[in-house]
Protein backbone atom coordinates (compact mmCIF):
# COMPACT_ATOMS: atom_id res chain seq x y z
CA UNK A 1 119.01 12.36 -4.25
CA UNK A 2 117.78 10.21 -7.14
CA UNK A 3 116.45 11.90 -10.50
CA UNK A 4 114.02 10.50 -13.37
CA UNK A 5 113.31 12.16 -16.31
CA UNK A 6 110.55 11.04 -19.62
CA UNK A 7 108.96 13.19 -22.31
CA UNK A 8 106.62 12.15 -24.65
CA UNK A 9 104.95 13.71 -27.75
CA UNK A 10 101.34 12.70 -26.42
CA UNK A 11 98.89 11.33 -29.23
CA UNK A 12 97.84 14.48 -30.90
CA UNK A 13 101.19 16.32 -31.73
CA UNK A 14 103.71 15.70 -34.49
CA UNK A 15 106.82 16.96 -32.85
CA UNK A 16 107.40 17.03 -29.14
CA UNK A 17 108.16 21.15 -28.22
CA UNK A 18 109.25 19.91 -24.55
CA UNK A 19 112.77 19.40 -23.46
CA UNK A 20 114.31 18.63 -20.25
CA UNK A 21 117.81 18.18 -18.37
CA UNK A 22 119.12 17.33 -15.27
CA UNK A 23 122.84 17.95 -14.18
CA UNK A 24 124.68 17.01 -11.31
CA UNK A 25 125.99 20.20 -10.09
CA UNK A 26 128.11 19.31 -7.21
CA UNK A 27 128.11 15.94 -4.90
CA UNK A 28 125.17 17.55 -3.09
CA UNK A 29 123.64 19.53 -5.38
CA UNK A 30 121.28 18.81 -8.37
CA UNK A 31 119.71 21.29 -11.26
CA UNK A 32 116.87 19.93 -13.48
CA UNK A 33 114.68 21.95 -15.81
CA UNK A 34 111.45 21.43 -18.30
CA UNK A 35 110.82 23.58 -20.93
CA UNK A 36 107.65 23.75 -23.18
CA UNK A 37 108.18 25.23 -26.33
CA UNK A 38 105.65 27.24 -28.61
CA UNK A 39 105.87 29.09 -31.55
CA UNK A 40 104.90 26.93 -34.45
CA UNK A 41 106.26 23.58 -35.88
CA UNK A 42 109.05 24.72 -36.69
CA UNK A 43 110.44 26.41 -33.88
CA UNK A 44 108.85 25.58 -30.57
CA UNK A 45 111.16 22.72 -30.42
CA UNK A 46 114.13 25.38 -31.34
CA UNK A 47 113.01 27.57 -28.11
CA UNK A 48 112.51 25.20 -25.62
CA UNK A 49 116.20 23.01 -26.27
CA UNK A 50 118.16 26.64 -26.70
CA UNK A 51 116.56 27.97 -23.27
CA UNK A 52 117.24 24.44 -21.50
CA UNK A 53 120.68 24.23 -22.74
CA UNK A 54 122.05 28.14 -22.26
CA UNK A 55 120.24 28.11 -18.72
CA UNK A 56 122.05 24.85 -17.66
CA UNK A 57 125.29 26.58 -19.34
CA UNK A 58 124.96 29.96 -17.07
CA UNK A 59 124.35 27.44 -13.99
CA UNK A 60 127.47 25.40 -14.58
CA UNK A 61 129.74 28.30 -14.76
CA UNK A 62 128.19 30.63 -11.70
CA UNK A 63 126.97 27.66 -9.42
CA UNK A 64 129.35 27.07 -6.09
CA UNK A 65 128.71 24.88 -3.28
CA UNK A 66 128.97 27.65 -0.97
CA UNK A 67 126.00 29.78 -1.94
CA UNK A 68 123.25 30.51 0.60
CA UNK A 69 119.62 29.98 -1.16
CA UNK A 70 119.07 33.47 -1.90
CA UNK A 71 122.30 33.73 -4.10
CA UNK A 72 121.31 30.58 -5.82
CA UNK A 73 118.12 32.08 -6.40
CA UNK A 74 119.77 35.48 -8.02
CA UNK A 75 121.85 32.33 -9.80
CA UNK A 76 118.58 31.00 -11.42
CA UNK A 77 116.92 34.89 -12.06
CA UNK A 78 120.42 35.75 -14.26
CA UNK A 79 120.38 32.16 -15.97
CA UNK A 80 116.93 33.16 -17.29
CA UNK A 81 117.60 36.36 -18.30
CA UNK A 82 120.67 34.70 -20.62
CA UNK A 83 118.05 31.72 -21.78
CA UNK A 84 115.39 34.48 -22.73
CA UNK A 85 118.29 36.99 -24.53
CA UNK A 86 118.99 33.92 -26.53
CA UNK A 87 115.69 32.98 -27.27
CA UNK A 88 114.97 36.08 -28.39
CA UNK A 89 117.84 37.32 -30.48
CA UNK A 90 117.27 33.85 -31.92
CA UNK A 91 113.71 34.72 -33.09
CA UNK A 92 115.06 37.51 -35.13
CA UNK A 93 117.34 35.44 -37.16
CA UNK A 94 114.56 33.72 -39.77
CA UNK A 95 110.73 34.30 -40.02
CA UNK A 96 110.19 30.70 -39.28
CA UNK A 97 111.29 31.72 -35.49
CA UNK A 98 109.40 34.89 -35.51
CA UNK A 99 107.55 34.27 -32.36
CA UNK A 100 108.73 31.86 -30.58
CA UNK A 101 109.11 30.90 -26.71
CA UNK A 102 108.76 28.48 -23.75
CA UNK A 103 107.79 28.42 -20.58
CA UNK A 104 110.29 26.99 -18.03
CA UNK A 105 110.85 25.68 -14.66
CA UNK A 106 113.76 24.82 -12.97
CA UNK A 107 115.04 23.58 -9.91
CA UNK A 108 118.51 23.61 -8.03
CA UNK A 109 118.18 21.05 -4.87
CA UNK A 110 121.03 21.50 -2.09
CA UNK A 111 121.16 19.34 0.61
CA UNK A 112 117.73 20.41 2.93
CA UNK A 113 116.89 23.27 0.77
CA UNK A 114 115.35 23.62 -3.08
CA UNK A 115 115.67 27.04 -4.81
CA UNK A 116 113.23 26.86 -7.91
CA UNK A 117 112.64 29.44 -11.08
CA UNK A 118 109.32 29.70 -12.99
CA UNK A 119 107.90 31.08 -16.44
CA UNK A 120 105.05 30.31 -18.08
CA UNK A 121 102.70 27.41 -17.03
CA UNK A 122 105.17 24.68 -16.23
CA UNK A 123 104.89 23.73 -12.60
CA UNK A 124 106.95 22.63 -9.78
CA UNK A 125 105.01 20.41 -7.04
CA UNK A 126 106.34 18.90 -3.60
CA UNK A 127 104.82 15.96 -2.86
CA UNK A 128 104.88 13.74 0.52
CA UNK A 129 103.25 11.78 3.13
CA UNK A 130 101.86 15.05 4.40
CA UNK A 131 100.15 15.87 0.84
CA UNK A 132 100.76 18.06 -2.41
CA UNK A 133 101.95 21.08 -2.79
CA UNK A 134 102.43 23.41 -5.55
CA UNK A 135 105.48 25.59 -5.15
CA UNK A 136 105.07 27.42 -8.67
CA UNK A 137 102.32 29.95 -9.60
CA UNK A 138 101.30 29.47 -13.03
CA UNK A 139 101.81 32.82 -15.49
CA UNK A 140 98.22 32.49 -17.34
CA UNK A 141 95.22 33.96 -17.67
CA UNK A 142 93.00 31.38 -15.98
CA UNK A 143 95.27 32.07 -13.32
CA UNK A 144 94.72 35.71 -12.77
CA UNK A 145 91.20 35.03 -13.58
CA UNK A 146 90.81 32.95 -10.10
CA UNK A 147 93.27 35.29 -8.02
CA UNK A 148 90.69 37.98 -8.80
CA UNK A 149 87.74 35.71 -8.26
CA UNK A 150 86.76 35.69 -11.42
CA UNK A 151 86.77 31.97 -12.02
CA UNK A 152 87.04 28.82 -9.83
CA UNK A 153 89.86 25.80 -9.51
CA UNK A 154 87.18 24.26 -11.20
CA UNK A 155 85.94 26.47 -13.89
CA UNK A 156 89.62 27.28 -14.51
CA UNK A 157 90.40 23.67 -15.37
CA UNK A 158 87.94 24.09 -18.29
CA UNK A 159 87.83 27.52 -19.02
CA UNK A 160 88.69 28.07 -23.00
CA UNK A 161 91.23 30.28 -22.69
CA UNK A 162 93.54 27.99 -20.11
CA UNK A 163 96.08 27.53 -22.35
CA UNK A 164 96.67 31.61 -22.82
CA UNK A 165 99.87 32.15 -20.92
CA UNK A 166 101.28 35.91 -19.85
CA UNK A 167 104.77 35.10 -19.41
CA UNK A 168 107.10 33.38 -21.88
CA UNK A 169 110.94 32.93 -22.22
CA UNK A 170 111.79 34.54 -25.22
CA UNK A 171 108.73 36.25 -26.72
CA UNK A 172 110.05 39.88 -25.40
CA UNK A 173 113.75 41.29 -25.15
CA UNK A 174 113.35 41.66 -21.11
CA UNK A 175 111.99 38.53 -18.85
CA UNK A 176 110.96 38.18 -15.23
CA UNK A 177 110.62 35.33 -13.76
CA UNK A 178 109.60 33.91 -10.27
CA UNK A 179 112.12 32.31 -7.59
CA UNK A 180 110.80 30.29 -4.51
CA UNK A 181 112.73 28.52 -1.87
CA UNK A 182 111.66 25.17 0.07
CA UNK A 183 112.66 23.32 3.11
CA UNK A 184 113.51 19.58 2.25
CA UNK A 185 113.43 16.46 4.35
CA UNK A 186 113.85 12.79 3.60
CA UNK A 187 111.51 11.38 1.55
CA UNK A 188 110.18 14.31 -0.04
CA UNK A 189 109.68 14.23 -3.77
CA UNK A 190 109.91 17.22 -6.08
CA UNK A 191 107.95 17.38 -9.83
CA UNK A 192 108.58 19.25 -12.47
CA UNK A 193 106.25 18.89 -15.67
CA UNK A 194 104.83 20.84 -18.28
CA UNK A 195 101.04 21.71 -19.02
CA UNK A 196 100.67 18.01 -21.08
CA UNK A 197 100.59 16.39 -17.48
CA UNK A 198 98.76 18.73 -15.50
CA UNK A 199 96.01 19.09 -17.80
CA UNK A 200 94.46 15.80 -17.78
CA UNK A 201 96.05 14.61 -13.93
CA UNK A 202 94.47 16.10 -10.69
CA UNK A 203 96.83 17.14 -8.05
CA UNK A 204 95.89 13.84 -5.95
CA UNK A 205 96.56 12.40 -8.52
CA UNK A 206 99.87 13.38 -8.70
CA UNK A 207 100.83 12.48 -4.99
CA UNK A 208 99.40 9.21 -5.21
CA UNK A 209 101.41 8.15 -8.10
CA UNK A 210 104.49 10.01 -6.63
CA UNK A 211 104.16 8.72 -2.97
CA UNK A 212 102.12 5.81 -2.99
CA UNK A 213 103.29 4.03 -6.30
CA UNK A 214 105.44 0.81 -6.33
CA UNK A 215 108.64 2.37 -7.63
CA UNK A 216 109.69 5.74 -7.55
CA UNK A 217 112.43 5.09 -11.39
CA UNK A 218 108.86 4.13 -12.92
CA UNK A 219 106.90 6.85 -11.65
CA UNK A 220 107.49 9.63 -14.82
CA UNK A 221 106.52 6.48 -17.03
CA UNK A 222 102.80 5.72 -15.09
CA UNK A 223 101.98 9.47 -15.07
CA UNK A 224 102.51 9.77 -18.69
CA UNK A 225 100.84 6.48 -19.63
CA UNK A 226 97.73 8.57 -17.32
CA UNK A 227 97.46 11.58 -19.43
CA UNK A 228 97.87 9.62 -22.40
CA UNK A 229 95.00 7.06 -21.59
CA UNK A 230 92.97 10.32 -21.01
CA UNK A 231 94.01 11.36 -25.04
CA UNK A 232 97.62 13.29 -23.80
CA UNK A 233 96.62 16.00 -26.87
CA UNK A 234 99.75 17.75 -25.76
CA UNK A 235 103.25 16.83 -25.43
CA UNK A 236 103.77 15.42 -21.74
CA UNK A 237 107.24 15.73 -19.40
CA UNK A 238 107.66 14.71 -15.96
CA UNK A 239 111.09 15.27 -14.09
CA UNK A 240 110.52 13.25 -10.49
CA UNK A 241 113.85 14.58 -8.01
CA UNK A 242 113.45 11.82 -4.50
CA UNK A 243 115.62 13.43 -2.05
């Protein structure tokens, strides 16, 4: 498995809220997670590094090669309840972090099989010769809005309200987040990115930079130079896993 990893501010925002790492877990296994921070200038950026960093912590100390998917999965539910405890005590410490959270979505890849966490609006797509797929389910309004038939794909895309989200790491004391599990083969390709990408790239898009572009290590780079060409007004991360 190769990784490749770029965030960029966009051309709207001062300070870029999103965060990202990836961490070789084991010789066969592989974490990466994007976080998008809110909360204000001055501590969106503050929510969405502390939630990356103690998630990746928890992993590191609980993660062994020997766990069957649905273990790793309990692995990635209790590493998000620690990221969202610290968040949140966090946000009690000064008024300036009054508030604040991130969404985040992770990803520990073992072998033939991906285990993947979710919170917010951040999305995790698998992408192939076969098509696109997207393995998260975004926590937003928009979202409920078309699960009840409310609104269409389409409508939702422009819908004023998209960027209202119902779940967040750190807003509350208690969190729940979303686990999935997926089958891998050769020459699938897992994305991770934040709102900043999916908001101005369709998911066609999306597979035809990730499946049909030239080079896989310049991938994250193209679909950021996209949204930004298209006025990026939010910070843009893209986290590209080949297996």
């Amino acid at each position: 498995m190769e990784v490749w990893g770029l965030t960029d501010p966009g051309l709207v925002r001062a300070q870029n809220q999103d965060y990202y790492l990836t961490m070789r877990l084991s010789k066969t296994a592989l974490a990466c997670v994007v976080c998008d921070g809110m909360g204000g200038a001055k501590s969106g950026n503050v929510a969405s590094k502390l939630a990356a960093e103690v998630f990746f912590d928890e992993l590191k100390r609980s993660y062994r090669p020997e766990l069957e998917p649905d273990r790793i999965c309990n692995l990635l539910n209790t590493a998000v309840t620690i990221a969202n405890t610290a968040v949140y005590e966090n946000s009690l410490l000064s008024p300036d972090m009054n508030g604040m959270g991130t969404t985040l979505v992770a990803a520990v890849l073992t072998g033939k099989r991906a285990c993947f966490a979710n919170v917010g609006d951040s999305r995790a797509y698998l992408l192939n010769g076969d098509g696109v797929k997207r393995i998260t389910v975004d926590h937003s309004l928009v979202e409920l809005m078309v699960q009840r038939g409310e609104l269409t794909q389409e409508q939702a895309k422009s819908y004023p309200g998209k960027n209202f989200i119902t779940r967040a790491v750190g807003t509350e004391p208690t969190i729940e987040c979303d686990t999935f599990t997926q089958d891998l083969k050769s020459g699938d390709c897992i994305l991770l990115c934040t709102d900043g990408l999916t908001n101005q790239l369709a998911d066609q898009e999306l597979l035809f930079e990730v499946v049909h572009g030239v080079h896989k290590s310049d991938c994250c780079r193209r679909l950021i130079n996209i949204a930004r060409d298209r006025g990026a007004p939010d910070n843009v991360t893209a986290v590209l896993i080949a297996c």
